[in-house]
PDB file of N, CA and C in Angstrom:
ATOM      1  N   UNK A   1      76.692  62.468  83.760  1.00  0.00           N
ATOM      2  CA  UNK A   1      76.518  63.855  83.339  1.00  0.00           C
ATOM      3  C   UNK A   1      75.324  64.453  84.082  1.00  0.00           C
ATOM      4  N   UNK A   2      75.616  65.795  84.651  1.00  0.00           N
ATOM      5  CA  UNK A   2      74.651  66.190  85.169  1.00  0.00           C
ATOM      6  C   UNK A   2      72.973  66.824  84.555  1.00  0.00           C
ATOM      7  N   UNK A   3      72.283  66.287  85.118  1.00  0.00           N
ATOM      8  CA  UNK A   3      70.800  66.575  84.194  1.00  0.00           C
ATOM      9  C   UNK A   3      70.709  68.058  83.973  1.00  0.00           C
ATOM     10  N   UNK A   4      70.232  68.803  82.695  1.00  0.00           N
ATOM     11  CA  UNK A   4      69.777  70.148  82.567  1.00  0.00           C
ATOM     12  C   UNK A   4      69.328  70.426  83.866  1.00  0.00           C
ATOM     13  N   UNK A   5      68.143  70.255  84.464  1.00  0.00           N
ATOM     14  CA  UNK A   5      67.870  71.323  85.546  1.00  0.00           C
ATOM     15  C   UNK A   5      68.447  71.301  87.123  1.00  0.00           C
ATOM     16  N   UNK A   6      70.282  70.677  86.877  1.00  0.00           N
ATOM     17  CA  UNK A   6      70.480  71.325  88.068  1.00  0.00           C
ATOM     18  C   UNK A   6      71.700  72.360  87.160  1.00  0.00           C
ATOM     19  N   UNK A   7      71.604  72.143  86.291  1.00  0.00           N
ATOM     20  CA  UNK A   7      72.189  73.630  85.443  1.00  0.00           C
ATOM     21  C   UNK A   7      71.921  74.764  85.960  1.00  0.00           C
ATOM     22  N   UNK A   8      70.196  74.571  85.389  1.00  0.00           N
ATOM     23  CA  UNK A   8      69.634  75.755  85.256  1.00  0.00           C
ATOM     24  C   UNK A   8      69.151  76.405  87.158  1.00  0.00           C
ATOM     25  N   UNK A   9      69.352  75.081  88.149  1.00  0.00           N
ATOM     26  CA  UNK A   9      69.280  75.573  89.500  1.00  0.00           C
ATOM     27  C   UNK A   9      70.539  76.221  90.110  1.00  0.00           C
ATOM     28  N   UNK A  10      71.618  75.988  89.578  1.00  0.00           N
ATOM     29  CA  UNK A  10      73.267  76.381  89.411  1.00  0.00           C
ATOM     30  C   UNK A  10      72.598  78.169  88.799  1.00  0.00           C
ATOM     31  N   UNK A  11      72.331  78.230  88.302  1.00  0.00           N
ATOM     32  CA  UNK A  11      72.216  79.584  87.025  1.00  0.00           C
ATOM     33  C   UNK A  11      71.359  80.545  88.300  1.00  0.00           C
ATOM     34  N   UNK A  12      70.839  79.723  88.531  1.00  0.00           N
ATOM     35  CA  UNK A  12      69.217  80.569  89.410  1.00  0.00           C
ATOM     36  C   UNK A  12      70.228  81.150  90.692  1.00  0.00           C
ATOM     37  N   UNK A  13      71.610  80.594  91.239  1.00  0.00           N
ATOM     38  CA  UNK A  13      72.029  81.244  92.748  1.00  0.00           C
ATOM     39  C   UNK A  13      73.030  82.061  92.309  1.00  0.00           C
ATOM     40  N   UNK A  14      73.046  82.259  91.233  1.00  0.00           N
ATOM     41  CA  UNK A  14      74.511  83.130  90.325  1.00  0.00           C
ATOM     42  C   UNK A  14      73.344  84.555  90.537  1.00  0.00           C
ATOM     43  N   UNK A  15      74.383  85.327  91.055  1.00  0.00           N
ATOM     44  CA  UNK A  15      73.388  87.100  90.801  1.00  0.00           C
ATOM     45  C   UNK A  15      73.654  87.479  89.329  1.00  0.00           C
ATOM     46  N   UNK A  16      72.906  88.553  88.773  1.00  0.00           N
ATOM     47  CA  UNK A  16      72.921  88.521  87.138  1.00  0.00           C
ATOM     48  C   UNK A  16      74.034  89.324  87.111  1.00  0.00           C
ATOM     49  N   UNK A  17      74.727  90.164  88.062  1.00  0.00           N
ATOM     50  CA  UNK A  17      76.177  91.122  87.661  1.00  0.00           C
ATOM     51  C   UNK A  17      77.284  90.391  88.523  1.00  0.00           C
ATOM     52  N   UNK A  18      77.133  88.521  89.024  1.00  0.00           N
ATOM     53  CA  UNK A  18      78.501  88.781  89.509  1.00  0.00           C
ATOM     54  C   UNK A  18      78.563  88.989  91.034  1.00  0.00           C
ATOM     55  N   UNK A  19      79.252  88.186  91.685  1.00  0.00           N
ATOM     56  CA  UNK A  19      79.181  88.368  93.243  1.00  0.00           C
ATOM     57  C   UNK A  19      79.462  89.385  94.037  1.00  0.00           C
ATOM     58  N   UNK A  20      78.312  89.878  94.934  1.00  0.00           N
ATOM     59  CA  UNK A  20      78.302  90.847  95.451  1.00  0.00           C
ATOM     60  C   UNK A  20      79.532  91.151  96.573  1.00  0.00           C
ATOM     61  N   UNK A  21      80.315  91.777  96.961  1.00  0.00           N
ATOM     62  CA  UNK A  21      81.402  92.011  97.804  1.00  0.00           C
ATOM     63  C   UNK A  21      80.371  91.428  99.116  1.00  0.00           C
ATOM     64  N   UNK A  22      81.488  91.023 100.022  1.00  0.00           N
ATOM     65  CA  UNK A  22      80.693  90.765 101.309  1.00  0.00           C
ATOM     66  C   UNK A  22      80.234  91.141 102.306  1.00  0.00           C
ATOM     67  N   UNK A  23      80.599  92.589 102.562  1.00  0.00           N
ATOM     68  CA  UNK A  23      80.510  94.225 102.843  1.00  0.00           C
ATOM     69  C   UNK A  23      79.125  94.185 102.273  1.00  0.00           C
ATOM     70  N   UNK A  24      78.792  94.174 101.350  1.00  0.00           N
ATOM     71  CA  UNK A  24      77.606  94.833 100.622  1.00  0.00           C
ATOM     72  C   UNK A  24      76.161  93.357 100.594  1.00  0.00           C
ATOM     73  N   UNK A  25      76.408  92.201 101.345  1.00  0.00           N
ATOM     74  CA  UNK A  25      75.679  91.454 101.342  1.00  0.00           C
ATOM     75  C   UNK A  25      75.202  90.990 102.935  1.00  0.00           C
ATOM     76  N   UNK A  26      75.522  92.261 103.629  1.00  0.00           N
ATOM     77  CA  UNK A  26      75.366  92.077 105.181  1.00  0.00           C
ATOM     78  C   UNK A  26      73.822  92.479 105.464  1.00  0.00           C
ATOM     79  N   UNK A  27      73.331  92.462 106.831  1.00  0.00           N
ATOM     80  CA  UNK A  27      72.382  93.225 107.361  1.00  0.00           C
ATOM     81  C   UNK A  27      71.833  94.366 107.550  1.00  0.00           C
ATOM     82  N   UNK A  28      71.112  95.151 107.636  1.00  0.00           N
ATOM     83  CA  UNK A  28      71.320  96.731 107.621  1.00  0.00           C
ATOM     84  C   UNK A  28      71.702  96.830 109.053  1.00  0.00           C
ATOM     85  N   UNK A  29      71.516  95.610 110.022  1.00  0.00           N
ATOM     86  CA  UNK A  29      71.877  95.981 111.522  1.00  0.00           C
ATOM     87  C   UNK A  29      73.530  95.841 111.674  1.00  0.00           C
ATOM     88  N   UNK A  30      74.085  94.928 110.552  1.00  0.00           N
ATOM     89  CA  UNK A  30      75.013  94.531 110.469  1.00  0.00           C
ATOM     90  C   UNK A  30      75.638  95.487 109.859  1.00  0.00           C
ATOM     91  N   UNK A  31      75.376  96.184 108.700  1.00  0.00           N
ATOM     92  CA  UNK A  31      76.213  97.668 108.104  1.00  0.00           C
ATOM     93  C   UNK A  31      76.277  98.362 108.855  1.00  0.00           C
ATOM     94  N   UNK A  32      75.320  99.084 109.860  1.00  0.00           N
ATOM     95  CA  UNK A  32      75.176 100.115 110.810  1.00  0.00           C
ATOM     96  C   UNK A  32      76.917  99.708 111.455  1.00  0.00           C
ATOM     97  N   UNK A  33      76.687  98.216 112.173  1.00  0.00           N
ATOM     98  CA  UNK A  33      78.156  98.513 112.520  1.00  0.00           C
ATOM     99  C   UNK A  33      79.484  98.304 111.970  1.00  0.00           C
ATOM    100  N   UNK A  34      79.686  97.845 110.584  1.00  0.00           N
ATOM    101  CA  UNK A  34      80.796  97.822 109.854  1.00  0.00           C
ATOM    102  C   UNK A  34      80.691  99.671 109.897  1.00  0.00           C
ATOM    103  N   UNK A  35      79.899 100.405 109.144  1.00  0.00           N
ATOM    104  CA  UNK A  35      80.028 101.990 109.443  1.00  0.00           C
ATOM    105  C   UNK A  35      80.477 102.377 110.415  1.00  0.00           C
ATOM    106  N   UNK A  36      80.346 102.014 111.633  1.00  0.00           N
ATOM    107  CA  UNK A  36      81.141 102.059 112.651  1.00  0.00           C
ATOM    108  C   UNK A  36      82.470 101.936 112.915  1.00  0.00           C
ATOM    109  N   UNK A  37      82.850 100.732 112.381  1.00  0.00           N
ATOM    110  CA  UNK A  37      84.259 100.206 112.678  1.00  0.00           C
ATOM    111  C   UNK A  37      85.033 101.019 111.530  1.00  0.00           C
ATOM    112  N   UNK A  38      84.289 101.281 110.176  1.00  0.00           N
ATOM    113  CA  UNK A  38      84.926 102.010 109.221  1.00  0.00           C
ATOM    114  C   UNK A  38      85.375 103.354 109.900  1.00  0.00           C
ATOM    115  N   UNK A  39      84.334 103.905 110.204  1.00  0.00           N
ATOM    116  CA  UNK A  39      84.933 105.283 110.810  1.00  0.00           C
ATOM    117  C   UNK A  39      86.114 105.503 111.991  1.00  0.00           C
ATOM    118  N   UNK A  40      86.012 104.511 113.164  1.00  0.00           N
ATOM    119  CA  UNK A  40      87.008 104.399 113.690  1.00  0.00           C
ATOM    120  C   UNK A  40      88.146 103.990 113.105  1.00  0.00           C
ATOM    121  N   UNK A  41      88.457 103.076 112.238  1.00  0.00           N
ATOM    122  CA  UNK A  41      89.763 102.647 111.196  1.00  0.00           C
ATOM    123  C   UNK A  41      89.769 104.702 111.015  1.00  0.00           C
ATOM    124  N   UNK A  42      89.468 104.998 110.145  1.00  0.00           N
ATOM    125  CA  UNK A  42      89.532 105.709 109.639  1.00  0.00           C
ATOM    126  C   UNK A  42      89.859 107.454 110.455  1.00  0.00           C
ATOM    127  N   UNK A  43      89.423 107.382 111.938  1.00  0.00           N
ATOM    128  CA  UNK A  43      89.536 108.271 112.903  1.00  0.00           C
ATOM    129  C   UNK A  43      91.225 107.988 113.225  1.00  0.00           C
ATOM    130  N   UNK A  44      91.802 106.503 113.483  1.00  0.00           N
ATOM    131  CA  UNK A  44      92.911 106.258 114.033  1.00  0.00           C
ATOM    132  C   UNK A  44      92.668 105.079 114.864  1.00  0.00           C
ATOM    133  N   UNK A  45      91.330 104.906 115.638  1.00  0.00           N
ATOM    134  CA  UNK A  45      91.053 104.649 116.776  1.00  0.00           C
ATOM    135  C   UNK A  45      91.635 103.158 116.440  1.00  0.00           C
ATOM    136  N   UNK A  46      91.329 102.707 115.769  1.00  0.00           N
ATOM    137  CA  UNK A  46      91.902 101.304 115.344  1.00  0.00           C
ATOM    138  C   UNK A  46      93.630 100.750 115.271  1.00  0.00           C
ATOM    139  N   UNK A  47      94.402 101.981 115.444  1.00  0.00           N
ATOM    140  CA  UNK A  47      95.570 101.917 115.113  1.00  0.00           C
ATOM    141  C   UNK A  47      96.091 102.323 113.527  1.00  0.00           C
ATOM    142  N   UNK A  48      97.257 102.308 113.205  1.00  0.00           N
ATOM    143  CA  UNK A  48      97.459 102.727 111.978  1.00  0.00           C
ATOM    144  C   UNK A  48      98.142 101.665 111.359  1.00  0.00           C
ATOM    145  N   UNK A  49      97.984  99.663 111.874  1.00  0.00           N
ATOM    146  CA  UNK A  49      98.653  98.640 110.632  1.00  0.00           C
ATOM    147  C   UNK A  49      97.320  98.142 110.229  1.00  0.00           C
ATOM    148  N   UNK A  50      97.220  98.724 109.212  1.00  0.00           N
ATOM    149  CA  UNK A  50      95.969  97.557 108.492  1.00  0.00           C
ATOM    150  C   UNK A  50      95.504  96.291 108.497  1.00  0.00           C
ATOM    151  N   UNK A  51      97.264  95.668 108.715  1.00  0.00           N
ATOM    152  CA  UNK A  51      96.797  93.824 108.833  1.00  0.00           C
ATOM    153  C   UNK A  51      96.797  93.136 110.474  1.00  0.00           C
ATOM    154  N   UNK A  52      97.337  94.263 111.212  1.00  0.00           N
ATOM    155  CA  UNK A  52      96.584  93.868 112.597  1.00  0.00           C
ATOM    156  C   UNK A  52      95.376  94.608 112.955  1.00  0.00           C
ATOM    157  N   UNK A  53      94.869  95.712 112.521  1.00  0.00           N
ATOM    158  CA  UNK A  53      93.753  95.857 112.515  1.00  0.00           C
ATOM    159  C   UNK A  53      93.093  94.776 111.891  1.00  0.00           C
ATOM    160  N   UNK A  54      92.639  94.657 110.928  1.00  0.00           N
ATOM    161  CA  UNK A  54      91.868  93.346 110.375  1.00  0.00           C
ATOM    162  C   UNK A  54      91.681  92.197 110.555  1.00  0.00           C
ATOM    163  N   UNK A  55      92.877  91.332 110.949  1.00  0.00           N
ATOM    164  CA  UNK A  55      92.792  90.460 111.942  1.00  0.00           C
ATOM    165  C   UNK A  55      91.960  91.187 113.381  1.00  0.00           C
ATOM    166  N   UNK A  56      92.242  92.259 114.365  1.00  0.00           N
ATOM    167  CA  UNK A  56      91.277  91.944 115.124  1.00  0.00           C
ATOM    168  C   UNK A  56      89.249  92.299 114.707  1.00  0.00           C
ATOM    169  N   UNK A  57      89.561  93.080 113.685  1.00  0.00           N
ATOM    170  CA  UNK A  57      88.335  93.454 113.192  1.00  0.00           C
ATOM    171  C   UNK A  57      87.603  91.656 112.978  1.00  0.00           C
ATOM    172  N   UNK A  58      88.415  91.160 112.029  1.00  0.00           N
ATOM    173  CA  UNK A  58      87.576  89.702 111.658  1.00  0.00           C
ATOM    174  C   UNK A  58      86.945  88.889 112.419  1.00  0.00           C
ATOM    175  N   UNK A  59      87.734  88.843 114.306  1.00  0.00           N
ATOM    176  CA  UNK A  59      87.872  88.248 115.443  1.00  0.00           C
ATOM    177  C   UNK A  59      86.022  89.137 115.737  1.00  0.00           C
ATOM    178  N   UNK A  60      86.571  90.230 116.159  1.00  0.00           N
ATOM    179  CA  UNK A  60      85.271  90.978 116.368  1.00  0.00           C
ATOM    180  C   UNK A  60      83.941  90.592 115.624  1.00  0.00           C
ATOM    181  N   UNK A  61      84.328  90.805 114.413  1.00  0.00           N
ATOM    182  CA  UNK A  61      83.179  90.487 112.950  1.00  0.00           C
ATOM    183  C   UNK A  61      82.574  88.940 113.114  1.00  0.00           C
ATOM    184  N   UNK A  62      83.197  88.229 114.014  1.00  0.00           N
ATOM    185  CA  UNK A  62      83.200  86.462 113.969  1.00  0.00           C
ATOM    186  C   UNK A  62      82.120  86.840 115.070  1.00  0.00           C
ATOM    187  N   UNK A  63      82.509  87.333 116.271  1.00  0.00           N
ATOM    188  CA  UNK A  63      81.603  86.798 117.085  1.00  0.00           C
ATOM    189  C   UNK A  63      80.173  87.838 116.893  1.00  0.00           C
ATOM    190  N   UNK A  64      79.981  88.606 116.155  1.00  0.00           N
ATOM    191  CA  UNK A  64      78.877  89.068 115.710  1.00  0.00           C
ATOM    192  C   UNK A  64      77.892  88.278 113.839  1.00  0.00           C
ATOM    193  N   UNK A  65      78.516  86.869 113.987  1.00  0.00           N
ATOM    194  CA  UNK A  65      78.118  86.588 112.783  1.00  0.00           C
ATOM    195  C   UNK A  65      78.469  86.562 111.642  1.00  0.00           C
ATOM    196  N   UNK A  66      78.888  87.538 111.219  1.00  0.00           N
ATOM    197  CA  UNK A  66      79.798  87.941 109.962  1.00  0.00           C
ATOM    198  C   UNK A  66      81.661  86.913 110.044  1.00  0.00           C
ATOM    199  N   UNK A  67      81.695  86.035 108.957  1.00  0.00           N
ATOM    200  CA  UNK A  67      82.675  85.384 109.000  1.00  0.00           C
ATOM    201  C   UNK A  67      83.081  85.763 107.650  1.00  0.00           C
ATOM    202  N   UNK A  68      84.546  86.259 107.838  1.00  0.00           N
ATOM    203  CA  UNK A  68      85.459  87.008 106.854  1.00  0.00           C
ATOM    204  C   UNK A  68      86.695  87.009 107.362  1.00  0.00           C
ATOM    205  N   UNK A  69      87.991  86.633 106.598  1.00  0.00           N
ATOM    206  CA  UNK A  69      89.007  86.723 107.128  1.00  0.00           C
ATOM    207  C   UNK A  69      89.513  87.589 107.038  1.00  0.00           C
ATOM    208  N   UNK A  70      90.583  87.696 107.663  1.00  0.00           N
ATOM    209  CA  UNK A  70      91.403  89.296 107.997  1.00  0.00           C
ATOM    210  C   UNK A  70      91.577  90.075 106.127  1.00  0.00           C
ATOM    211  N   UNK A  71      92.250  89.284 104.970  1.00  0.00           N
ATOM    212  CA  UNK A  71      92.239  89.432 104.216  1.00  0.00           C
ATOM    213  C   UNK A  71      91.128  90.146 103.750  1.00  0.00           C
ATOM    214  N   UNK A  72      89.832  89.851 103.461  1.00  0.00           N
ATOM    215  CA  UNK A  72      88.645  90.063 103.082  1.00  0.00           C
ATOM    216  C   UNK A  72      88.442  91.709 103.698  1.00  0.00           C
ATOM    217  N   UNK A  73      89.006  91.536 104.922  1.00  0.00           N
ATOM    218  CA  UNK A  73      88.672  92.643 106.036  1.00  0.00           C
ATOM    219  C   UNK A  73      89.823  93.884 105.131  1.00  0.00           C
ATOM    220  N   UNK A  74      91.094  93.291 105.490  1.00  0.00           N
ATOM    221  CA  UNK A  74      91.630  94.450 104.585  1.00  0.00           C
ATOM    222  C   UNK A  74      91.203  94.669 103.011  1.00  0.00           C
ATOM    223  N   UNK A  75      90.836  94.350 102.263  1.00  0.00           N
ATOM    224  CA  UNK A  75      90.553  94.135 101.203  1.00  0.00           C
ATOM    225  C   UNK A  75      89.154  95.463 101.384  1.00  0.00           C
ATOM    226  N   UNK A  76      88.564  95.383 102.478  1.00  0.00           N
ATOM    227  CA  UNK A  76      87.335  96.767 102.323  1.00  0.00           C
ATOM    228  C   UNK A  76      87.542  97.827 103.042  1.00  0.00           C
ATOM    229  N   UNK A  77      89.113  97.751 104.017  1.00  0.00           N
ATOM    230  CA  UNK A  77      89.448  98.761 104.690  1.00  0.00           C
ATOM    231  C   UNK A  77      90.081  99.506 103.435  1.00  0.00           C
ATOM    232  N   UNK A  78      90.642  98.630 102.716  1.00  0.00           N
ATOM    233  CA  UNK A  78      91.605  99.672 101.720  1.00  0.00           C
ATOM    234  C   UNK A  78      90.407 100.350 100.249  1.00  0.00           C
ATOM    235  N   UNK A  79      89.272  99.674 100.487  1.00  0.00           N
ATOM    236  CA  UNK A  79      88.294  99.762  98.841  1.00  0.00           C
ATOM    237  C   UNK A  79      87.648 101.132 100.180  1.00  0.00           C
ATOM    238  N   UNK A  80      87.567 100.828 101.045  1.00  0.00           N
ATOM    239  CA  UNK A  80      86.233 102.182 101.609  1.00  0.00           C
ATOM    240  C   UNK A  80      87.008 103.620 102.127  1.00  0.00           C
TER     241      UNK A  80
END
């Protein structure tokens, strides 16, 4: 059985409302360019299928650090 204080070290990496979307747990250098890519989705520039956009968005998002799968990716094209 595991001892009380890796409970309470379990408790300590939990945020108090609940996991933050992964969009919202980036860099501010790193939002600057999801804002980016949002607006182009959103201009056209991206094309108009969501799930091949996102797949290449994720590809893109990979080699800048950010690892999220296409899913995840559509999942904030369709919430933003």
């Amino acid at each position: 059985m595991a001892t009380k204080g890796i409970v309470q070290t379990i408790q300590s990496l939990i945020p108090p409302n609940g996991v933050r979307p992964w969009w919202q747990r980036v860099t501010p250098k790193q939002a600057a360019m999801l804002e980016e890519i949002l607006a182009a989705w959103k201009s056209g520039a991206l094309g108009s299928r969501r799930r091949t956009a996102a797949r290449a968005i994720a590809t893109g998002l990979a080699s800048e650090g950010i690892s999220i799968g296409e899913q995840g990716v559509e999942t904030w094209l369709r919430r933003s």
